[in-house]
Protein backbone atom coordinates (compact mmCIF):
# COMPACT_ATOMS: atom_id res chain seq x y z
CA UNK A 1 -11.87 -2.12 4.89
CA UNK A 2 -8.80 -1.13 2.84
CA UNK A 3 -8.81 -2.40 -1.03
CA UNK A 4 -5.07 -2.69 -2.29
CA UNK A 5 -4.77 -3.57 -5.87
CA UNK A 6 -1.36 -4.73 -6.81
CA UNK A 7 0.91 -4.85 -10.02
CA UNK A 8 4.00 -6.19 -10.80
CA UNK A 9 6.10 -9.10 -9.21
CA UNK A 10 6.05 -8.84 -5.61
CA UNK A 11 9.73 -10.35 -5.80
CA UNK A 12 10.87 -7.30 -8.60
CA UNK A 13 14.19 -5.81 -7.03
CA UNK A 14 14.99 -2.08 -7.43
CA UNK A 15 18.03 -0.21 -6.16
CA UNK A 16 18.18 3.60 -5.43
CA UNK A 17 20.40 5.93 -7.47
CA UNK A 18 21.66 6.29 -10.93
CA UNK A 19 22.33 4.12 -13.42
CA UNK A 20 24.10 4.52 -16.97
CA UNK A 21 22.28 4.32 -20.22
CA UNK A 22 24.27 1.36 -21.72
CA UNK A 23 22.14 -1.10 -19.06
CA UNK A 24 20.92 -3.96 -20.69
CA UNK A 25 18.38 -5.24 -18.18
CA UNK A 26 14.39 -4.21 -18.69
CA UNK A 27 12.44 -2.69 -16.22
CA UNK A 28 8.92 -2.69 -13.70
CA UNK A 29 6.90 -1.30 -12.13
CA UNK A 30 5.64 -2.10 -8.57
CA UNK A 31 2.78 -0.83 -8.34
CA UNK A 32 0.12 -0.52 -5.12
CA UNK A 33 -3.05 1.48 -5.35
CA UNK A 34 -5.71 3.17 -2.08
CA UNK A 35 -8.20 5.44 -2.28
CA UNK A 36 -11.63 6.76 -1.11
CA UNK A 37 -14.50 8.04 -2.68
CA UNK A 38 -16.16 10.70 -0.43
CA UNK A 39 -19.49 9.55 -0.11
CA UNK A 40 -18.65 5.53 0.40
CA UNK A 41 -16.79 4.39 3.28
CA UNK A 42 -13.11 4.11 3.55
CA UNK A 43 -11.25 2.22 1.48
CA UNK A 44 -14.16 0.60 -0.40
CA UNK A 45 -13.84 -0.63 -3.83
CA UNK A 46 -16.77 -0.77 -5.94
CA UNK A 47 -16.88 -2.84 -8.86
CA UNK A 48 -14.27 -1.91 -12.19
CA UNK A 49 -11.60 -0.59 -9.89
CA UNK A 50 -13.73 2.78 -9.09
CA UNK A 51 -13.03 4.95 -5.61
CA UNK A 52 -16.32 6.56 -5.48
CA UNK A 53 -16.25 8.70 -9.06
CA UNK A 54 -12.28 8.20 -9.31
CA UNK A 55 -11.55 4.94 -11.76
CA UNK A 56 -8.14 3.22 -12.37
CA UNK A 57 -6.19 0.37 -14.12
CA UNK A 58 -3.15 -1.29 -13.86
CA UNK A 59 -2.13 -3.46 -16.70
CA UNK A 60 0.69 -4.91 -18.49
CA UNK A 61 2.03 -6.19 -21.88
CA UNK A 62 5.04 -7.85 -23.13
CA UNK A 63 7.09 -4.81 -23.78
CA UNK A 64 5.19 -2.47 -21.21
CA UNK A 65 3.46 -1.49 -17.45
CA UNK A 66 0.47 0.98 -18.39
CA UNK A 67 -1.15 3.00 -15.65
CA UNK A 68 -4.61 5.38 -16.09
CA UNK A 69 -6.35 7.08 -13.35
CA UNK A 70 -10.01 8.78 -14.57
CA UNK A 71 -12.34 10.81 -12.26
CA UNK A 72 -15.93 11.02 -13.20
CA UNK A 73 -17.65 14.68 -13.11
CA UNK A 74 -19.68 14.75 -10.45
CA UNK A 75 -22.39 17.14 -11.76
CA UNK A 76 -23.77 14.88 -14.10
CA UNK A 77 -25.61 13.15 -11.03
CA UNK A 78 -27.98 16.44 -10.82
CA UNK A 79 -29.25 14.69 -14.17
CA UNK A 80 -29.57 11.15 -13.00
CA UNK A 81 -26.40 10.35 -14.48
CA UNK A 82 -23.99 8.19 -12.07
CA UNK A 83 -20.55 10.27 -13.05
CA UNK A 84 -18.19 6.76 -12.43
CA UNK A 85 -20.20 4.59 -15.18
CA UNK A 86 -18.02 7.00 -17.66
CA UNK A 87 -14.49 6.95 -15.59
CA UNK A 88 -14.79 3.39 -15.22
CA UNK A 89 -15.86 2.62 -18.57
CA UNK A 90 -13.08 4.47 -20.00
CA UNK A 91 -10.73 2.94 -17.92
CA UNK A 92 -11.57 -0.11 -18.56
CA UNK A 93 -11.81 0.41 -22.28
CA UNK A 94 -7.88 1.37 -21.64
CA UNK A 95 -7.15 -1.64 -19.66
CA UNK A 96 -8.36 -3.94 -22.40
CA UNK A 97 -6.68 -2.39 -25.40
CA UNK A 98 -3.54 -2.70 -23.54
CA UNK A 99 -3.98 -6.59 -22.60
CA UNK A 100 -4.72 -6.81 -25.72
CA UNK A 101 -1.61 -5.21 -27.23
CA UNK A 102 -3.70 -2.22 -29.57
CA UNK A 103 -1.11 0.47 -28.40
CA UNK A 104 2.43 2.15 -28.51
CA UNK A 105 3.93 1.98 -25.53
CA UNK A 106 5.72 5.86 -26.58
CA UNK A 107 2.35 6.67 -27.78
CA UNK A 108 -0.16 6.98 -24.22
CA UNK A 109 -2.21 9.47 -26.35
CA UNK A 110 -3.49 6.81 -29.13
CA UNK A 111 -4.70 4.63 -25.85
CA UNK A 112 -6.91 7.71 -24.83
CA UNK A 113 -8.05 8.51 -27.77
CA UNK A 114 -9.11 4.45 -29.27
CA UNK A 115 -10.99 4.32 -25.70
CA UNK A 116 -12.33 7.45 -26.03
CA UNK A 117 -14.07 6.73 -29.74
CA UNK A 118 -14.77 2.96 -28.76
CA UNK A 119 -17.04 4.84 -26.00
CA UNK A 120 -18.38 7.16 -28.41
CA UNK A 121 -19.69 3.90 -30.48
CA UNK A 122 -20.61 1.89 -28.43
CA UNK A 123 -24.03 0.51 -28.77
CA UNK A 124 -24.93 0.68 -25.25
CA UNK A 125 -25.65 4.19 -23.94
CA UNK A 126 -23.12 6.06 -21.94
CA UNK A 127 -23.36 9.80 -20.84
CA UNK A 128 -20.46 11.75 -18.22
CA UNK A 129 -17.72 13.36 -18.60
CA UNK A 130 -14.07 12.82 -16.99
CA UNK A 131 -10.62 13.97 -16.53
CA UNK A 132 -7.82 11.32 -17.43
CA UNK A 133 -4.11 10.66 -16.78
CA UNK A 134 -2.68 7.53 -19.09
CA UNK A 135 1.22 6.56 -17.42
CA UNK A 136 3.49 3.96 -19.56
CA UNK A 137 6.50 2.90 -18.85
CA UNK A 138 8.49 0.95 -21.98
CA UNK A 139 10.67 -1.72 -20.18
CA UNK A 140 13.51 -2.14 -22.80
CA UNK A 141 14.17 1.75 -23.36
CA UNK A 142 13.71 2.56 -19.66
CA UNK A 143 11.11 6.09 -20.73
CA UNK A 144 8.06 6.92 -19.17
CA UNK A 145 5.41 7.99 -21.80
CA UNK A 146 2.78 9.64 -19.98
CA UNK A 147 -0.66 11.98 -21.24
CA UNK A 148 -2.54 13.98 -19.01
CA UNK A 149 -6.11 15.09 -19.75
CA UNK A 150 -7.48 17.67 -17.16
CA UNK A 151 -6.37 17.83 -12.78
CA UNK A 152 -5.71 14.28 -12.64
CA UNK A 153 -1.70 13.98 -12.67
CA UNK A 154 1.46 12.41 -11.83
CA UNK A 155 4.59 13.12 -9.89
CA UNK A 156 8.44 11.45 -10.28
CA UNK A 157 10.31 11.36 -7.39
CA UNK A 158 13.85 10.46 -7.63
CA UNK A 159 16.66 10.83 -4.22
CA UNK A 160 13.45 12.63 -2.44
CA UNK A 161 12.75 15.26 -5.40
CA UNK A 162 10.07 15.76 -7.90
CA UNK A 163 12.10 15.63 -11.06
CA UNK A 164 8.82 15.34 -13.34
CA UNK A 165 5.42 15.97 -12.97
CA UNK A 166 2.31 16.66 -15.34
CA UNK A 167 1.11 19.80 -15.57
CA UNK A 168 -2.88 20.50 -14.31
CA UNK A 169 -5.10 21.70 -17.72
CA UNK A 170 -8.17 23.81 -16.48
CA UNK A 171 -10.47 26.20 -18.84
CA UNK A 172 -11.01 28.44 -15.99
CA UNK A 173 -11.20 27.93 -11.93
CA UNK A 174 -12.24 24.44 -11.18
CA UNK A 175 -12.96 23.38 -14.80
CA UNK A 176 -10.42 20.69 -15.82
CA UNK A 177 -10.60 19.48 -19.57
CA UNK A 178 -12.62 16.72 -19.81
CA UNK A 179 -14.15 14.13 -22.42
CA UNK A 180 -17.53 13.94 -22.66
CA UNK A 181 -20.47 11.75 -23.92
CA UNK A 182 -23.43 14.30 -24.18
CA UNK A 183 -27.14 13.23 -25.08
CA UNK A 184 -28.08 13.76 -28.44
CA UNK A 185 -28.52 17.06 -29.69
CA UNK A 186 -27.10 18.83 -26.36
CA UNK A 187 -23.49 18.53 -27.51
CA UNK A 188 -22.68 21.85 -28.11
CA UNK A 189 -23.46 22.69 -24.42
CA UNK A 190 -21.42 20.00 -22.81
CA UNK A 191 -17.64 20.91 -22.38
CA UNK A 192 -15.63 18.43 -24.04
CA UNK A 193 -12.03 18.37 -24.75
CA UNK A 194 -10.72 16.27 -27.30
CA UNK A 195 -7.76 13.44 -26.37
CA UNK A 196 -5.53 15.14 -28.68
CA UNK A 197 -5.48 18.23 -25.86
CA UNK A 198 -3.86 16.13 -23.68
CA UNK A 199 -0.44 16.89 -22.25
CA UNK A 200 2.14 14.45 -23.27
CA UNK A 201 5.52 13.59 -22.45
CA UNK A 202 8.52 11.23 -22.39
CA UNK A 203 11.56 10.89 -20.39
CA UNK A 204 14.12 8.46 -18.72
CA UNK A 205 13.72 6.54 -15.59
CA UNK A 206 16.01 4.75 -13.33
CA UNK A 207 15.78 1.83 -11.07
CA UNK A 208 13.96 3.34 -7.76
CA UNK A 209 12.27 6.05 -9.36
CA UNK A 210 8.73 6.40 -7.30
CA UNK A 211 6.08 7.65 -9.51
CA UNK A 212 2.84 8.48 -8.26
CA UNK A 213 -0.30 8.71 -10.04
CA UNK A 214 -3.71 10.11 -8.60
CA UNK A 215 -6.85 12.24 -9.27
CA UNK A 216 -7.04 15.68 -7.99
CA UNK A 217 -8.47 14.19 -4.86
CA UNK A 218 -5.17 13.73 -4.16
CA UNK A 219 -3.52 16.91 -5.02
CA UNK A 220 -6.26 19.15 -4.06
CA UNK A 221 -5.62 18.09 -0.52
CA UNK A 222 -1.72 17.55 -0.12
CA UNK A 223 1.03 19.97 -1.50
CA UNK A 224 4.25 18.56 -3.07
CA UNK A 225 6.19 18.73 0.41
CA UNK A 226 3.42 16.58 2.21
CA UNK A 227 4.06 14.06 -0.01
CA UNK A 228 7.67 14.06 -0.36
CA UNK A 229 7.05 13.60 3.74
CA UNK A 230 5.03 11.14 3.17
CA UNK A 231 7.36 9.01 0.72
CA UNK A 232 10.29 9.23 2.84
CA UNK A 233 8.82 6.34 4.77
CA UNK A 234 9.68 4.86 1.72
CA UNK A 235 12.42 3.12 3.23
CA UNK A 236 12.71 -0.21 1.17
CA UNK A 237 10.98 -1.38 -2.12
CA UNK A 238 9.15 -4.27 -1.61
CA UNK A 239 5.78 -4.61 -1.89
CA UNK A 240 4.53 -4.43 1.22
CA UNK A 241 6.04 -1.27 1.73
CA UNK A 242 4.79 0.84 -1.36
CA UNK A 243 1.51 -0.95 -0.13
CA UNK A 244 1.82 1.00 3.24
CA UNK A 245 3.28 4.19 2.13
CA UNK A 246 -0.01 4.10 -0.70
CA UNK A 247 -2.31 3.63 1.86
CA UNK A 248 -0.49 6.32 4.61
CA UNK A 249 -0.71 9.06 1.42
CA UNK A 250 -4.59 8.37 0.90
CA UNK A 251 -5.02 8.54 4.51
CA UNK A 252 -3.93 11.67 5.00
CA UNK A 253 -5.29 12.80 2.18
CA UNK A 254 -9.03 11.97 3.13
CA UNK A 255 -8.44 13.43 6.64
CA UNK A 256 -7.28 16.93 5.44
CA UNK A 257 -10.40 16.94 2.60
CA UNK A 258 -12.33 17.41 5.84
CA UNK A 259 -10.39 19.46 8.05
CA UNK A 260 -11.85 23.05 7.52
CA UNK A 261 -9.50 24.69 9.43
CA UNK A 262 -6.31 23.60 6.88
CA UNK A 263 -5.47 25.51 3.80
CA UNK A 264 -5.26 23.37 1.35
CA UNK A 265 -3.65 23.91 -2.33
CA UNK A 266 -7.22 24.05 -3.41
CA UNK A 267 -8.87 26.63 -0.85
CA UNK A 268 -4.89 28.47 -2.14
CA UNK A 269 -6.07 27.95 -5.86
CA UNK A 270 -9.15 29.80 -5.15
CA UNK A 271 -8.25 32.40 -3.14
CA UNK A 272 -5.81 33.45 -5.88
CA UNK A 273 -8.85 33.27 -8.57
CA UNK A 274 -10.41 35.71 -5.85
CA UNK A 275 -12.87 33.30 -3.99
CA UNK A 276 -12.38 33.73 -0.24
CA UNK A 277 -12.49 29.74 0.15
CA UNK A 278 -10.68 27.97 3.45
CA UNK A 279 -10.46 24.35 4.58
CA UNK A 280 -9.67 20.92 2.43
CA UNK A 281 -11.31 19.93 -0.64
CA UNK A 282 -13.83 16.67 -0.40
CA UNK A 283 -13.44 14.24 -2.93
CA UNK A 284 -12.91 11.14 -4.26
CA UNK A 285 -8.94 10.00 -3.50
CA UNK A 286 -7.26 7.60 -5.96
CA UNK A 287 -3.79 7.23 -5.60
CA UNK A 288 -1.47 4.42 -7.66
CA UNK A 289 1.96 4.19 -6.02
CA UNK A 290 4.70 2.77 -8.47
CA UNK A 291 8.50 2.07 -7.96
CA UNK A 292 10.63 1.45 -10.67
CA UNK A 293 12.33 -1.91 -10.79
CA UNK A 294 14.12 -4.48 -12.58
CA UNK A 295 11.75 -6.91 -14.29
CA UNK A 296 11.65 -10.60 -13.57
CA UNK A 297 9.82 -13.34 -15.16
């Protein structure tokens, strides 16, 4: 069964191509989500909008559309720690502030890190680590305030080019920066990053702007020109189509994870860190597809 979470009015009109930076109107985002976690079935949702590990949100304020995508560390399970009670906790820690208006729309960073210390306090105990990748658009200026924690990421396609994207924060080969919650006393031998390490940035959008949002799941598995393939289908922005196009992306995704014949960018990553590695990368796939459109009541 295939979960699709949607945002945004299904009616929301977007046009493709430029626009000037006198227009008055506010913007949207349309917004469809898919993904798989590798040891559940396809498609299957479990409970706080987690794929497997992966966790996401899709929320909204007066003056703003927020986006986050977390993935869990997996090796916390080797110590009876289920990795997506942290990604989905933090996520929805996120979700909540922004509902609840506690953020600046230019300022994705402050969401991160008021999640990140509300999880550090909270009286209920909470151990993992995860990667995390905070996306805001600001409807009246028309920018796109993003933060990006670790190999989770985003990409901005405009006229079938990546004209932004976030750029991937590892310590070393396959070690993304992460926050953590360690058990007491075993801090100093849990890698943890602090929010404030995340890479920010801000920059214009225009109506029909496609921005896609995803865990390394995603781009593990699929280089850029897969995916601008796979957006070209893109042929209209309605709903149902970002819906499909989501759900196409995820698909192929998952397949390749398992081909071990394919060269993926990760098995490429690795082989340039000197590992002789060949064949797609399982994992948990979360992918948020967003278009940029004009906002309606």
């Amino acid at each position: 069964m295939l979960s699709v979470l949607s945002y945004g009015r299904l009616v929301a009109r977007a046009v493709f191509g430029g626009l000037s930076q006198t227009d008055g109107r506010d913007y949207s985002l349309v917004t469809a989500s898919c993904g798989f976690g590798k040891d559940f079935r396809k498609g299957i949702l479990k409970k706080g909008m987690c794929y497997g590990d992966d966790a996401c949100f899709i929320a909204r304020h007066r003056s703003a559309d927020v986006l986050g995508v977390a993935d869990g560390v997996g090796g916390w399970r080797d110590y009876g720690v289920d990795p997506s009670q942290f990604s989905g906790t933090l996520m929805k820690t996120c979700e909540r502030l922004v509902k609840e208006g506690r953020f600046v729309p230019s300022n994705p960073v402050g969401v991160l890190t008021t999640s990140y210390y509300e999880l550090l306090q909270n009286k209920v105990p909470l151990l993992g680590s995860s990667t995390a990748c905070i996306v805001v658009l600001d409807r009246q200026s028309h920018r796109l305030h993003t933060a990006n924690l670790g190999d989770s990421g985003f990409l901005v396609v405009r006229e079938g080019e990546v004209v932004h994207r976030s750029d991937e924060q590892q310590h070393y080969f396959n070690t993304p920066f992460q926050l953590s919650i360690a058990p007491p006393g075993a801090e100093g031998a849990v890698l943890s990053d602090s929010p404030d390490a995340a890479d920010s940035s801000s920059f214009d959008v225009q109506l029909g702007d496609i921005i896609l949002t995803a865990s390394d799941g995603l781009f593990d598995n699929m280089p850029d020109y897969m995916i601008l393939q796979e957006l070209k289908k893109l042929k209209n922005t309605n709903y149902e189509s970002i819906q499909q196009t989501a759900r196409s992306i995820a698909e192929q995704a998952h397949v390749l994870a398992y081909d071990p014949n394919y060269m993926s960018p990760f098995a490429q990553f690795a082989c340039d860190n000197g590992l002789n590695v060949r064949g797609g990368k399982p994992d948990d796939i979360t992918v948020l597809l967003s278009i940029v459109a004009e906002y309606t009541d």
